[in-house]
Each structure stands twice: as C-alpha cells, then as structure tokens.
PDB file of N, CA and C in Angstrom:
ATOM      1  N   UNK A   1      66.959 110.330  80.395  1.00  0.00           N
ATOM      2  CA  UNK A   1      68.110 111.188  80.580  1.00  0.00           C
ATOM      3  C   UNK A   1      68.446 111.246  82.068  1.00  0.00           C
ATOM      4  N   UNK A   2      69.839 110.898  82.193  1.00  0.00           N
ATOM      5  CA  UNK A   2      70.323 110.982  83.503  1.00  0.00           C
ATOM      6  C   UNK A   2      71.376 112.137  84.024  1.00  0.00           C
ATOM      7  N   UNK A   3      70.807 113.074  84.783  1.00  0.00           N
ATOM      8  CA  UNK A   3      71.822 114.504  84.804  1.00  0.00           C
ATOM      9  C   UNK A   3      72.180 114.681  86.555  1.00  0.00           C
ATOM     10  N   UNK A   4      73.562 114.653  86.798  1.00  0.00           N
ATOM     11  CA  UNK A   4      73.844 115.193  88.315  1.00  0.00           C
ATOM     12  C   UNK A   4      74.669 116.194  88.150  1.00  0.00           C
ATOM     13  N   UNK A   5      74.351 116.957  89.328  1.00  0.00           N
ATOM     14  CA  UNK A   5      75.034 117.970  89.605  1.00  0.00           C
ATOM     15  C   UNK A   5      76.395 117.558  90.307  1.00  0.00           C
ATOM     16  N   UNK A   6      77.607 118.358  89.981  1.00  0.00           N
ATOM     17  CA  UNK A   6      78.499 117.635  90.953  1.00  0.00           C
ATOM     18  C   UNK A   6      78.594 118.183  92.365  1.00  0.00           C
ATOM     19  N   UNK A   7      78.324 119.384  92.200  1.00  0.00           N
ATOM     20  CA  UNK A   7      78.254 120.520  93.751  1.00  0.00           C
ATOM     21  C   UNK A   7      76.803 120.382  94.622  1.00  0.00           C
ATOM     22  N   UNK A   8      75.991 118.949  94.086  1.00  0.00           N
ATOM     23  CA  UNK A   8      75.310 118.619  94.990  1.00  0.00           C
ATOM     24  C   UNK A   8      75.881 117.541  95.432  1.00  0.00           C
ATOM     25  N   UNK A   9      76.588 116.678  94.446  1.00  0.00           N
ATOM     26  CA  UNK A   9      77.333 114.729  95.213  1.00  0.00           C
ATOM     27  C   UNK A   9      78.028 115.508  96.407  1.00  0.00           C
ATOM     28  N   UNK A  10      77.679 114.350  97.766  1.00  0.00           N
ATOM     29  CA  UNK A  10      78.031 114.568  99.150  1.00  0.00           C
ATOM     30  C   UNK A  10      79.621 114.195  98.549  1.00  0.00           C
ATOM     31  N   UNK A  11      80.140 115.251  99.673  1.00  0.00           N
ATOM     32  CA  UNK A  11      81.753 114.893  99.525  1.00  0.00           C
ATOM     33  C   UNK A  11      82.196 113.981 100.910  1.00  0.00           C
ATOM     34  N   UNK A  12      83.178 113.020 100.831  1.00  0.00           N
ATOM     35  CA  UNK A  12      83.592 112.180 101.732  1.00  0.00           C
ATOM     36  C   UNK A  12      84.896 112.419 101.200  1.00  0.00           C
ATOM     37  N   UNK A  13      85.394 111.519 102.399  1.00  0.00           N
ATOM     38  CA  UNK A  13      87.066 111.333 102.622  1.00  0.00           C
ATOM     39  C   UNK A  13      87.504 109.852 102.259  1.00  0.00           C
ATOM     40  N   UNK A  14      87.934 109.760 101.269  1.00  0.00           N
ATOM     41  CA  UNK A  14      87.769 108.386 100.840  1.00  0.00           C
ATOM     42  C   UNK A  14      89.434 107.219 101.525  1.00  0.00           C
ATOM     43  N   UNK A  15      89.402 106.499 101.332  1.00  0.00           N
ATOM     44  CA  UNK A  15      90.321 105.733 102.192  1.00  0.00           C
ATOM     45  C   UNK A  15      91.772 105.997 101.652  1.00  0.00           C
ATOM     46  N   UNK A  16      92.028 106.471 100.710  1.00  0.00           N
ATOM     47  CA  UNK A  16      93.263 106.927 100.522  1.00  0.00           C
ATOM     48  C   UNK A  16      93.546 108.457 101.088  1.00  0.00           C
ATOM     49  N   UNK A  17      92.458 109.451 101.589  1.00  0.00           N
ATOM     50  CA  UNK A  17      92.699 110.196 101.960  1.00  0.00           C
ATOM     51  C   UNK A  17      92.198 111.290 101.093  1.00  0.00           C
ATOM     52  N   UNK A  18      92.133 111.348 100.285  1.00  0.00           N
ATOM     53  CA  UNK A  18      91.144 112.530  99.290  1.00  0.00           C
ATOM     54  C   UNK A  18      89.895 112.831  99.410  1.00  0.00           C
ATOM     55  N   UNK A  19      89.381 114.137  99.315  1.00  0.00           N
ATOM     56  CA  UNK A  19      88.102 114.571  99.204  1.00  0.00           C
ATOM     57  C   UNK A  19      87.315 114.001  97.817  1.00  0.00           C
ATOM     58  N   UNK A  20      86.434 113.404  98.103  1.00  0.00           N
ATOM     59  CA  UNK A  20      85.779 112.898  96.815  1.00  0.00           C
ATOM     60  C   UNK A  20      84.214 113.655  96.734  1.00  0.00           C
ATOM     61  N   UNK A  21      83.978 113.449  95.528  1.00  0.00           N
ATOM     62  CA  UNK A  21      82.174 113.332  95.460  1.00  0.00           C
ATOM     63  C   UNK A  21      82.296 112.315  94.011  1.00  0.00           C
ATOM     64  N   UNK A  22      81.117 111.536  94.582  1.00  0.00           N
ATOM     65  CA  UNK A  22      81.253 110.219  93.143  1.00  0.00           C
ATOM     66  C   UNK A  22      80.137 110.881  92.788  1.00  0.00           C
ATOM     67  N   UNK A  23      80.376 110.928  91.106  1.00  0.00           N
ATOM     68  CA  UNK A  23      79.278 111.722  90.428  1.00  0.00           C
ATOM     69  C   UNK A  23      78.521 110.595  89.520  1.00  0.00           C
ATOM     70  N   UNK A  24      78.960 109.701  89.540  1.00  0.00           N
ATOM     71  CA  UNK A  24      78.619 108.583  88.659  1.00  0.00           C
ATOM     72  C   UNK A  24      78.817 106.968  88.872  1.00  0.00           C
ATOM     73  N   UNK A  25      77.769 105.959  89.182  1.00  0.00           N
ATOM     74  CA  UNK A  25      78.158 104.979  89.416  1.00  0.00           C
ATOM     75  C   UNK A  25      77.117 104.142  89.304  1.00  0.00           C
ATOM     76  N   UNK A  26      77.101 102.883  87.941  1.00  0.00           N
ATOM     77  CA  UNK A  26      76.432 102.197  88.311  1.00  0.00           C
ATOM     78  C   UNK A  26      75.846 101.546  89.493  1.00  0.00           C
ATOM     79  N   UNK A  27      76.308 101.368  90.647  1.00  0.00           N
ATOM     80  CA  UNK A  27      75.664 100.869  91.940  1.00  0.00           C
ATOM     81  C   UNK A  27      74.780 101.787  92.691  1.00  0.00           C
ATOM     82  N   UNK A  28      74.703 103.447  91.919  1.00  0.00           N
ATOM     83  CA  UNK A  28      74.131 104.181  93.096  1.00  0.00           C
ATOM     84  C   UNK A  28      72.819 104.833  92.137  1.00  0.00           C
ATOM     85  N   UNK A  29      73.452 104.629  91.012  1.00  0.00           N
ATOM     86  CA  UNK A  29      72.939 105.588  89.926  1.00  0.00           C
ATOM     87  C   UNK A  29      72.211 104.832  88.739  1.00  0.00           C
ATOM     88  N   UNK A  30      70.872 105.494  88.215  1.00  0.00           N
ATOM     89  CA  UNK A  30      70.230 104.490  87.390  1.00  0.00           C
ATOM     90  C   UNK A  30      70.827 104.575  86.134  1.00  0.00           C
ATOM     91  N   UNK A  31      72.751 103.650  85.749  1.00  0.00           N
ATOM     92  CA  UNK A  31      72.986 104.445  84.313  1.00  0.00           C
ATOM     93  C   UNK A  31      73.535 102.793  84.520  1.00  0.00           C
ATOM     94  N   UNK A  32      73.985 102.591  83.025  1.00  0.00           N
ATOM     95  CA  UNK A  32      74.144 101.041  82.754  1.00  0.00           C
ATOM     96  C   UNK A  32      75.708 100.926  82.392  1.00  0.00           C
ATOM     97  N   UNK A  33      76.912 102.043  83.181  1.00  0.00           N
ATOM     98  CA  UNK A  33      78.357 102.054  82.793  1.00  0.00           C
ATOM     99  C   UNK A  33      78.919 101.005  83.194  1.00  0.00           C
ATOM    100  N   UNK A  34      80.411 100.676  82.280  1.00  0.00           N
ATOM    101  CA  UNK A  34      81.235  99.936  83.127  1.00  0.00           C
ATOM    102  C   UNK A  34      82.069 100.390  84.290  1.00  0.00           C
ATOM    103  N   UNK A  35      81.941 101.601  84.523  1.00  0.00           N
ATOM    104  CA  UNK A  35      83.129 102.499  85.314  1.00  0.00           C
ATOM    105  C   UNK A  35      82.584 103.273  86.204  1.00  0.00           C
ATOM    106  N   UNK A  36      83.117 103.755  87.097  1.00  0.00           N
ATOM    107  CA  UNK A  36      82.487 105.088  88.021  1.00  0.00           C
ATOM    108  C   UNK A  36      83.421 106.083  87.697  1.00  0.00           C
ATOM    109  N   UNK A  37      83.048 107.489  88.210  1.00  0.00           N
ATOM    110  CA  UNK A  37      83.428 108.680  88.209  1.00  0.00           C
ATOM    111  C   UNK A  37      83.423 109.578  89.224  1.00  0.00           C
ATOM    112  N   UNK A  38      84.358 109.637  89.429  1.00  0.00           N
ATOM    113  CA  UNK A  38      84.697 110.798  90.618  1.00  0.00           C
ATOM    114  C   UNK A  38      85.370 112.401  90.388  1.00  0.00           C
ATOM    115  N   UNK A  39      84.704 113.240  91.471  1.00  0.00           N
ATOM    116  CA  UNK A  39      85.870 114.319  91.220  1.00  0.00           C
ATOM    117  C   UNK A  39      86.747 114.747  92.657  1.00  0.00           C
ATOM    118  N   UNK A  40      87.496 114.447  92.363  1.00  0.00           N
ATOM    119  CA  UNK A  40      88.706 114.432  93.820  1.00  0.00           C
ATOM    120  C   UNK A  40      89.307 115.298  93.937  1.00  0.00           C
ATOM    121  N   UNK A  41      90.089 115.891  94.976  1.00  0.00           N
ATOM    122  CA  UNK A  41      90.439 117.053  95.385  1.00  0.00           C
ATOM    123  C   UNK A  41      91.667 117.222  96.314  1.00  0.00           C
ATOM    124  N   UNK A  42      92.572 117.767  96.286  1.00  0.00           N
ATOM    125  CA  UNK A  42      93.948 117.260  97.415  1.00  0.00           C
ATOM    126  C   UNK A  42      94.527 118.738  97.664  1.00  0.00           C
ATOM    127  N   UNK A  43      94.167 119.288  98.884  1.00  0.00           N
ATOM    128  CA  UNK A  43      94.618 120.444  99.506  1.00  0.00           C
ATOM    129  C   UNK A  43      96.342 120.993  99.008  1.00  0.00           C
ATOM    130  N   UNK A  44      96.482 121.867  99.208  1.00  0.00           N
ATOM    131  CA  UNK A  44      97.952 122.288  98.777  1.00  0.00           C
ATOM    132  C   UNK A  44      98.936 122.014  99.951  1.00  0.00           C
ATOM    133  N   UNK A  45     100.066 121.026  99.512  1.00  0.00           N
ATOM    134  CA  UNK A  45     100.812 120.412 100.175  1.00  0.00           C
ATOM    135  C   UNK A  45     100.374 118.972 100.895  1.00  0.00           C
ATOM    136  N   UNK A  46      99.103 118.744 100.420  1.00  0.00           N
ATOM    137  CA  UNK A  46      98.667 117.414 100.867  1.00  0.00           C
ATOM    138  C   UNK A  46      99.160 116.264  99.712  1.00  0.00           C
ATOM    139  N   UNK A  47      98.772 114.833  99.868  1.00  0.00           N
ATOM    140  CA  UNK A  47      98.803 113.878  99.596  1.00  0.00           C
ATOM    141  C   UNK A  47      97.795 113.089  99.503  1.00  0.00           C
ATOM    142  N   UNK A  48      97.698 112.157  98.738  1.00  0.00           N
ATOM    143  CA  UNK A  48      96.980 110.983  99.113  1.00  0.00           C
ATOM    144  C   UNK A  48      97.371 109.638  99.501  1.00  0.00           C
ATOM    145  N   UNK A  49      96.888 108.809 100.227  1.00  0.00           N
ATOM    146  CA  UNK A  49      97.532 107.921 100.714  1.00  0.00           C
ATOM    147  C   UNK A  49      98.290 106.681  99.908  1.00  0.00           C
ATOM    148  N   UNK A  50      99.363 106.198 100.093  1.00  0.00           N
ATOM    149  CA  UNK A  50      99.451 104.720  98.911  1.00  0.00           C
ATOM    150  C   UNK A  50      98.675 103.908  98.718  1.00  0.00           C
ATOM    151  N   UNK A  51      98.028 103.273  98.072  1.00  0.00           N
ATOM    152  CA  UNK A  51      97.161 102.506  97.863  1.00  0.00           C
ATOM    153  C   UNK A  51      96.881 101.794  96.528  1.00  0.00           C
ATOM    154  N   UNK A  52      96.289 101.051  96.336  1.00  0.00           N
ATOM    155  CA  UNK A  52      95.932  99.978  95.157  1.00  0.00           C
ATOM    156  C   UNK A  52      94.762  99.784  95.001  1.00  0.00           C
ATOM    157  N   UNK A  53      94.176  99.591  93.726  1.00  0.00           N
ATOM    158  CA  UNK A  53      92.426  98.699  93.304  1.00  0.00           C
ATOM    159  C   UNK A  53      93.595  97.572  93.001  1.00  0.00           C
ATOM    160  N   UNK A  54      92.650  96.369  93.514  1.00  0.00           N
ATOM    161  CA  UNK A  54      93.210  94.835  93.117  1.00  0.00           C
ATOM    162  C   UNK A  54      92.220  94.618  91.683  1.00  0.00           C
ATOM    163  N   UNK A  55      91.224  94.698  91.574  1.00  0.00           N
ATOM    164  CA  UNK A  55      90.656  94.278  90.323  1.00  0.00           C
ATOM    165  C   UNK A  55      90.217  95.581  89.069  1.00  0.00           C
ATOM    166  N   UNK A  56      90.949  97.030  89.638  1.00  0.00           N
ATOM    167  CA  UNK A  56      90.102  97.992  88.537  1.00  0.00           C
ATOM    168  C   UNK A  56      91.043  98.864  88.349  1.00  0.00           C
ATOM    169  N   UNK A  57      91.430  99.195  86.870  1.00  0.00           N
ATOM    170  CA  UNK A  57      92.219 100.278  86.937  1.00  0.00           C
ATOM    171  C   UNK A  57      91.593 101.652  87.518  1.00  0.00           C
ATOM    172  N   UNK A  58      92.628 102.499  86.661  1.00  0.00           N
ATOM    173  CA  UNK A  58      92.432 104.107  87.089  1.00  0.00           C
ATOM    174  C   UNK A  58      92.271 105.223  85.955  1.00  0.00           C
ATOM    175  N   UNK A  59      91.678 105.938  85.942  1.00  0.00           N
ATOM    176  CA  UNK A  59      92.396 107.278  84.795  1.00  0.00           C
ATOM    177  C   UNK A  59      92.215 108.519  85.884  1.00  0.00           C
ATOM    178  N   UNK A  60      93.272 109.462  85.657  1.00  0.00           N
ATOM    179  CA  UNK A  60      92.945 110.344  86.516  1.00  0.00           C
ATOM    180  C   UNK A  60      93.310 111.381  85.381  1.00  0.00           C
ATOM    181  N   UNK A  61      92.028 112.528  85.776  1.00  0.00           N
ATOM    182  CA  UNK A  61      92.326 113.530  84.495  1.00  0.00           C
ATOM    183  C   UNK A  61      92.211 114.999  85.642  1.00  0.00           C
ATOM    184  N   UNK A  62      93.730 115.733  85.310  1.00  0.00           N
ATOM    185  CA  UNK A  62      93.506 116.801  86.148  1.00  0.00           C
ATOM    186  C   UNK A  62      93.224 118.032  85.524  1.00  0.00           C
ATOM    187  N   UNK A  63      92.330 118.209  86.382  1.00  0.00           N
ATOM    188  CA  UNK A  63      91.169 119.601  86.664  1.00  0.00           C
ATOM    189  C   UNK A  63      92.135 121.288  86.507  1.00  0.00           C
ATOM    190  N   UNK A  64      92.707 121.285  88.060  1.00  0.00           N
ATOM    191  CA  UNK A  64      93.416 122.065  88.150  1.00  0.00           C
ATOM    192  C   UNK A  64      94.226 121.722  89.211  1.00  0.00           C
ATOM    193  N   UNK A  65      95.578 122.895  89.381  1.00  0.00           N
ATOM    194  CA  UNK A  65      96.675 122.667  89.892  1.00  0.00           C
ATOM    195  C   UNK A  65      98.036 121.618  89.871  1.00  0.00           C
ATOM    196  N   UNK A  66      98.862 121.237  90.227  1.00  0.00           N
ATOM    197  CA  UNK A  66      99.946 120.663  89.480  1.00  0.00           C
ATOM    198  C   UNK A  66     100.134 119.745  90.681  1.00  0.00           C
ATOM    199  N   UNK A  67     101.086 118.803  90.588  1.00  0.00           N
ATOM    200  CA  UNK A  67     101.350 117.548  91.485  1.00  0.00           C
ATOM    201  C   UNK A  67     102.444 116.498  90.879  1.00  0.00           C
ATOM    202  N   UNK A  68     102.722 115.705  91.702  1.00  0.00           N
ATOM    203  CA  UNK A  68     103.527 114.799  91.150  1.00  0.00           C
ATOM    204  C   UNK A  68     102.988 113.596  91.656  1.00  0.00           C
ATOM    205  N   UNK A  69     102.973 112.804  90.427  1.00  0.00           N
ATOM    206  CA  UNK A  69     102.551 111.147  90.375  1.00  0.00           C
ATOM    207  C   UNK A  69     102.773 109.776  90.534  1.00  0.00           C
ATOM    208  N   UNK A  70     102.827 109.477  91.587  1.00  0.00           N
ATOM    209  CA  UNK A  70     103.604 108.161  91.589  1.00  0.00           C
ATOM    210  C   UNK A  70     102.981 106.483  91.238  1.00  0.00           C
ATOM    211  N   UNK A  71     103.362 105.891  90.697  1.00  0.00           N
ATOM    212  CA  UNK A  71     102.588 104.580  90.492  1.00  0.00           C
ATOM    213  C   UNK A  71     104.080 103.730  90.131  1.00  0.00           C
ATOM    214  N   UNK A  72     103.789 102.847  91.495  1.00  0.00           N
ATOM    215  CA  UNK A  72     104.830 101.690  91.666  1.00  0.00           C
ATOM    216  C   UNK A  72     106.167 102.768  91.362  1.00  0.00           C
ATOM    217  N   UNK A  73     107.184 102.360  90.398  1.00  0.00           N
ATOM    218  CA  UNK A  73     108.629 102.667  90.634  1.00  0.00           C
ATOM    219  C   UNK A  73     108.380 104.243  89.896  1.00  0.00           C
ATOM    220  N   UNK A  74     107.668 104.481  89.341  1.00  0.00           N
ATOM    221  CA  UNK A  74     107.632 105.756  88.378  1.00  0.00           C
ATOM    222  C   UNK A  74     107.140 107.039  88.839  1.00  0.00           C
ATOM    223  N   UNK A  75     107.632 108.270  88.590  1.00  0.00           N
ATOM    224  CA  UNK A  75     107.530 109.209  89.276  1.00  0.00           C
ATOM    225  C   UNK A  75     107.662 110.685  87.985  1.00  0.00           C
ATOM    226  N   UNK A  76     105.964 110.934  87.796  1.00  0.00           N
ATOM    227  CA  UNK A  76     106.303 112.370  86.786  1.00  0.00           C
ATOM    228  C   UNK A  76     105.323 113.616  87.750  1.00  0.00           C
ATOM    229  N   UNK A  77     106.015 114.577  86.712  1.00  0.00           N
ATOM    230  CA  UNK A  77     105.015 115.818  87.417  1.00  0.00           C
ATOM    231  C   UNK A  77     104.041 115.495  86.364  1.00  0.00           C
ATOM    232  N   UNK A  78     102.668 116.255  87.466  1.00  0.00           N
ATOM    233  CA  UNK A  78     101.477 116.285  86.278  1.00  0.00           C
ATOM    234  C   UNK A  78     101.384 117.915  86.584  1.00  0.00           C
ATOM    235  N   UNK A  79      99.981 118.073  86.071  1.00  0.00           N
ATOM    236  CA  UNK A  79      99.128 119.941  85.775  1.00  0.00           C
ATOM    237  C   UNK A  79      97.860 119.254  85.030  1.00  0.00           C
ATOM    238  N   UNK A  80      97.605 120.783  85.141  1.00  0.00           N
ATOM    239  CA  UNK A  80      96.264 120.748  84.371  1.00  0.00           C
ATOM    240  C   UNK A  80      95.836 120.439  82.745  1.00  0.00           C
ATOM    241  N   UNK A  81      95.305 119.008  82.448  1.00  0.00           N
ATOM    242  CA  UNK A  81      95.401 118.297  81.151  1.00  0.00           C
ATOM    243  C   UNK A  81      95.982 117.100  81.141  1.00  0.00           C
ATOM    244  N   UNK A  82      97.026 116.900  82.050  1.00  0.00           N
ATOM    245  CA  UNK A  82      97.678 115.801  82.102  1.00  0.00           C
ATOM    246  C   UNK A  82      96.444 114.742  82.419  1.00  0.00           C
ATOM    247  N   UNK A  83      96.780 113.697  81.624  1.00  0.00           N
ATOM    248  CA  UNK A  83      95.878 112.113  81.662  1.00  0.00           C
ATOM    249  C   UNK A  83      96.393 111.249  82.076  1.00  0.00           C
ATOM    250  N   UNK A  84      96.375 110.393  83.810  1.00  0.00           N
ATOM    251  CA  UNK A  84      97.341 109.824  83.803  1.00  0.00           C
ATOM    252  C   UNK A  84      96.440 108.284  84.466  1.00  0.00           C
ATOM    253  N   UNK A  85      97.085 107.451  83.480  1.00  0.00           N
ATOM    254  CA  UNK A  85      96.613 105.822  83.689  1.00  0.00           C
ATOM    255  C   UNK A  85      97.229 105.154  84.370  1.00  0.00           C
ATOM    256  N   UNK A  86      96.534 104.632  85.247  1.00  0.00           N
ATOM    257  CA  UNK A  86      96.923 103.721  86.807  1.00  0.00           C
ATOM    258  C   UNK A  86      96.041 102.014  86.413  1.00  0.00           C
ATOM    259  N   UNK A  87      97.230 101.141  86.289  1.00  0.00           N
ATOM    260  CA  UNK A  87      96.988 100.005  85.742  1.00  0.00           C
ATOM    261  C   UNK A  87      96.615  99.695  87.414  1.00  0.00           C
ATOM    262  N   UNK A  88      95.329  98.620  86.773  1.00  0.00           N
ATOM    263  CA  UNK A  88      95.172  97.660  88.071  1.00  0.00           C
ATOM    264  C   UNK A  88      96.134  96.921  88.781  1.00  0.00           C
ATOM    265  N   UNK A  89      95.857  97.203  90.309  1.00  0.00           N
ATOM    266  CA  UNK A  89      96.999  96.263  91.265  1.00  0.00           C
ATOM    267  C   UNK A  89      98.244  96.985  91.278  1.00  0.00           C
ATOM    268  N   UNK A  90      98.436  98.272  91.187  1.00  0.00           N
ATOM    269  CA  UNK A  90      99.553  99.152  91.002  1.00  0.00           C
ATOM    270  C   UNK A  90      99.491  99.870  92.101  1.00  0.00           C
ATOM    271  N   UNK A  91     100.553  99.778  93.182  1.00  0.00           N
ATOM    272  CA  UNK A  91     100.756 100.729  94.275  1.00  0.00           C
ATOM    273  C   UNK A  91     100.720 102.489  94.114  1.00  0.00           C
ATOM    274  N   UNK A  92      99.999 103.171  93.958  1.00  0.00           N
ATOM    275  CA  UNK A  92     100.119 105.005  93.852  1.00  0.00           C
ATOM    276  C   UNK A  92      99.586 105.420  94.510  1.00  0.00           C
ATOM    277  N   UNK A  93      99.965 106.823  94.164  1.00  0.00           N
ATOM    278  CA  UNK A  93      99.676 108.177  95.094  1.00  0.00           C
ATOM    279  C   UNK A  93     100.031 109.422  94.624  1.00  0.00           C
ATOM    280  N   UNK A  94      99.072 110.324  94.810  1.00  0.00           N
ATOM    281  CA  UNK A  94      99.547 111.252  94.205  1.00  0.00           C
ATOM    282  C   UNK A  94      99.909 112.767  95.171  1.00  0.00           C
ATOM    283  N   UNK A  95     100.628 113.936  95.000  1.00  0.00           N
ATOM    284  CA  UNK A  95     100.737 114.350  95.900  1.00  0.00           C
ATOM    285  C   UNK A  95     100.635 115.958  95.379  1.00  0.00           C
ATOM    286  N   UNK A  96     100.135 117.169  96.215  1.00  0.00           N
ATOM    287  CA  UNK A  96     100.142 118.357  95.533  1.00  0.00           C
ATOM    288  C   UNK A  96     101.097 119.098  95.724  1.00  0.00           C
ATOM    289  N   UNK A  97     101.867 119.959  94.898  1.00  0.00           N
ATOM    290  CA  UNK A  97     102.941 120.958  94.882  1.00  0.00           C
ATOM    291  C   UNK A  97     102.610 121.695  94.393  1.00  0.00           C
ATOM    292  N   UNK A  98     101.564 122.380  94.036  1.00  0.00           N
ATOM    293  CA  UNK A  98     101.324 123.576  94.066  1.00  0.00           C
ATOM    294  C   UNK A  98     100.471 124.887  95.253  1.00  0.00           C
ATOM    295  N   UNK A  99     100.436 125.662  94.538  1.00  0.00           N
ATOM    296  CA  UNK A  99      99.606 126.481  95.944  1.00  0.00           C
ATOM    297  C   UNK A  99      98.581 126.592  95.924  1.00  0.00           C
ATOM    298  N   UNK A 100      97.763 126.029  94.782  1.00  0.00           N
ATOM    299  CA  UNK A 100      96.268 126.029  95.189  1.00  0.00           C
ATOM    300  C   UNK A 100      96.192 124.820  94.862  1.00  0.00           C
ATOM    301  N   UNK A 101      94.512 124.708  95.076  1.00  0.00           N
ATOM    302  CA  UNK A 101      93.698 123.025  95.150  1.00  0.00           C
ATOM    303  C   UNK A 101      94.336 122.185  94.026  1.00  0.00           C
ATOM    304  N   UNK A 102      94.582 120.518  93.820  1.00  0.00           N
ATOM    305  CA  UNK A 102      94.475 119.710  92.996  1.00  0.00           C
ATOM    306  C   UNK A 102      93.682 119.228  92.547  1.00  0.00           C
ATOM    307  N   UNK A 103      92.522 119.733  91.724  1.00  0.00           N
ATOM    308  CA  UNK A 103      91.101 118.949  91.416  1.00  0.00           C
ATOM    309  C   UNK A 103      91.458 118.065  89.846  1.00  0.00           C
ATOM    310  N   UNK A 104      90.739 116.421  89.922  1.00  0.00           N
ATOM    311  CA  UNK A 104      91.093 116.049  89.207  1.00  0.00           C
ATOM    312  C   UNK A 104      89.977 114.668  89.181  1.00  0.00           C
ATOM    313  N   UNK A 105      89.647 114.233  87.824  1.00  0.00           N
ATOM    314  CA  UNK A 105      88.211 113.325  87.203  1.00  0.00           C
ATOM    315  C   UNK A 105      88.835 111.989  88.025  1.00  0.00           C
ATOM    316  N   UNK A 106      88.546 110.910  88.876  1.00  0.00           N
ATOM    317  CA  UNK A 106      89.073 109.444  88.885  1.00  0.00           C
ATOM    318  C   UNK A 106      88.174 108.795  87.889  1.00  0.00           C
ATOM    319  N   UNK A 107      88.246 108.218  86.955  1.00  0.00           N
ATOM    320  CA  UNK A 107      87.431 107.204  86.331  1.00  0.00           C
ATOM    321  C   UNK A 107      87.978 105.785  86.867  1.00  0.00           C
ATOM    322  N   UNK A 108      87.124 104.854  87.635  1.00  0.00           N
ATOM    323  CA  UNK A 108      87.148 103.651  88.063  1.00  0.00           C
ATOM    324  C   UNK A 108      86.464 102.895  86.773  1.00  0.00           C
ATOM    325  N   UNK A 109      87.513 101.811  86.271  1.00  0.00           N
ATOM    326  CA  UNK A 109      86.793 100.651  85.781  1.00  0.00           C
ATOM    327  C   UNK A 109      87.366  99.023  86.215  1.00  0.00           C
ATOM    328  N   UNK A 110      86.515  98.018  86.215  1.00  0.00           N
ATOM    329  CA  UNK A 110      85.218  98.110  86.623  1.00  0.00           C
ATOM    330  C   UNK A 110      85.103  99.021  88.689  1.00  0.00           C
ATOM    331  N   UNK A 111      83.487  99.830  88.535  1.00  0.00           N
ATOM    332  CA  UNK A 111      83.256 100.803  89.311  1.00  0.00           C
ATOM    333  C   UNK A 111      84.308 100.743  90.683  1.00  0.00           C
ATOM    334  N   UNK A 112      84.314 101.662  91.154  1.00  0.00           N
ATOM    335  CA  UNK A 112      84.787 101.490  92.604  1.00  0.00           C
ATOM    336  C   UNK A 112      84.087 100.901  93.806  1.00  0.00           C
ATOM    337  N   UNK A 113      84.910 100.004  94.354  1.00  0.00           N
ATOM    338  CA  UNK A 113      84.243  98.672  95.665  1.00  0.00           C
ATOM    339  C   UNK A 113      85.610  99.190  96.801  1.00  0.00           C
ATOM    340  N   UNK A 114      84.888 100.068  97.476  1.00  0.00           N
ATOM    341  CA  UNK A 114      85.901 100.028  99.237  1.00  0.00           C
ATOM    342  C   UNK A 114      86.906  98.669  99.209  1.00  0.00           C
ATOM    343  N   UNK A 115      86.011  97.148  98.861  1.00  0.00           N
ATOM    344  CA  UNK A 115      86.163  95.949  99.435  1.00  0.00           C
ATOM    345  C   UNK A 115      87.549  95.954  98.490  1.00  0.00           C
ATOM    346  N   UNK A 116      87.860  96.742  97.251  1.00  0.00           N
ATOM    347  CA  UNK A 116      88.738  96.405  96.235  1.00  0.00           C
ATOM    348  C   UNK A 116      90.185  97.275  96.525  1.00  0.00           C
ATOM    349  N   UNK A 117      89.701  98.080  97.533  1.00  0.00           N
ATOM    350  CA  UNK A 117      91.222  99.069  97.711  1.00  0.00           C
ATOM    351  C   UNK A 117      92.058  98.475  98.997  1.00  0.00           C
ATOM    352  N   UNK A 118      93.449  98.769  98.713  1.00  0.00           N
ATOM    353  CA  UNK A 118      94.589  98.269  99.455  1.00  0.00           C
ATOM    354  C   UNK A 118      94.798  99.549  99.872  1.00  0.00           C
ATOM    355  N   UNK A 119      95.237  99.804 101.434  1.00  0.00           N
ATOM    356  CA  UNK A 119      95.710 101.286 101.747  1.00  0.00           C
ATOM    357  C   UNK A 119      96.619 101.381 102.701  1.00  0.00           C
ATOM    358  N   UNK A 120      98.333 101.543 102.365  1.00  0.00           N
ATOM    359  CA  UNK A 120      99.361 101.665 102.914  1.00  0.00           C
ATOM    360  C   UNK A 120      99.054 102.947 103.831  1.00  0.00           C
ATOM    361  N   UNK A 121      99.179 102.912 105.318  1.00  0.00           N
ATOM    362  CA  UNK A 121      99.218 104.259 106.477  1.00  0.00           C
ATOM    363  C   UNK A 121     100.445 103.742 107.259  1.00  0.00           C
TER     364      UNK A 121
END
C-alpha cells in the first residue's frame, strides 16, 4: 500500500507558473501508473503561463474557485467540478477570476517530463 499526504508534497513553481505539489508519479514514487498527479493552485487574479506537453495530454479537475480556460482557439469558464481535457501538443492556460484560490487535480499522461513542456513568456 502506497499512501501520501498532499500537505506534506513540497510545493514548487512549476514552469508555467503555478504552485504545484506532485502527489503522484511513477518516476518519484514506488507505484506502477501511466500518469502523474498534481494539485495546482493559481492565486486570485493570477494566471498561468501558455504552454504545451509535446508528448502528454492533460485533465484538469477543479478543486475550488472559478476561472476561465483556454486551449488553442477555445475559450470557456470553468468552477468547481468542471473536468477539463487538454489534448497533447495544445497551446493553454488557464487563468483565475475569482476572489479566492483556484485549486485544481493536473493528471499528466504519459507522467510529467520538464524536458516535455513548451512555455510561451
């Protein structure tokens, strides 16, 4: 049995600009997934940067607070429940409009590789 806490995973600033803690990842972690897992976080009135995985999609499942979603030409509001799928090699970003935190699940498949992200600044 493999159990983490998430309010112990170290939080970093990941290259698009979000607060992360990866709670799950075959490369770090003794579990045999195809995907990693994150829980990410985007201050009120912040953003995250544009960016792309070249070889892995996305799912992003939000936690709490509301935002709007962009991937390549398309543009919806999300909230809390919204499930939103980010095809591989797809330019997005997501951004917060509400007044408190945006917390929300990234599921990377296959896992997340730094070497695999594109990041428009």
């Amino acid at each position: 049995m493999f159990i983490k806490e998430v309010d112990k995973a170290k939080e970093i600033t990941a290259g698009d600009g979000t607060r992360i803690r990866e709670i799950l990842s075959p490369k770090s972690d003794p579990v045999s997934t195809r995907y990693s897992l994150a829980l990410a976080k985007i201050a009120p009135g912040g953003k995250s940067h544009t960016h792309k995985l070249q070889s892995s999609s996305e799912v992003y499942i939000i936690l709490e607070g509301s935002g709007i979603m962009h991937i390549e030409e398309e543009v919806r509001a999300v909230r809390r429940g919204s499930v939103i799928y980010i095809p591989k090699g797809a330019f997005q970003f997501i951004e917060n409009d509400g007044d408190g935190e945006l917390m929300f699940y990234c599921i990377v498949d296959p896992p997340w590789d730094q070497g695999d992200e594109v990041v428009m600044v």
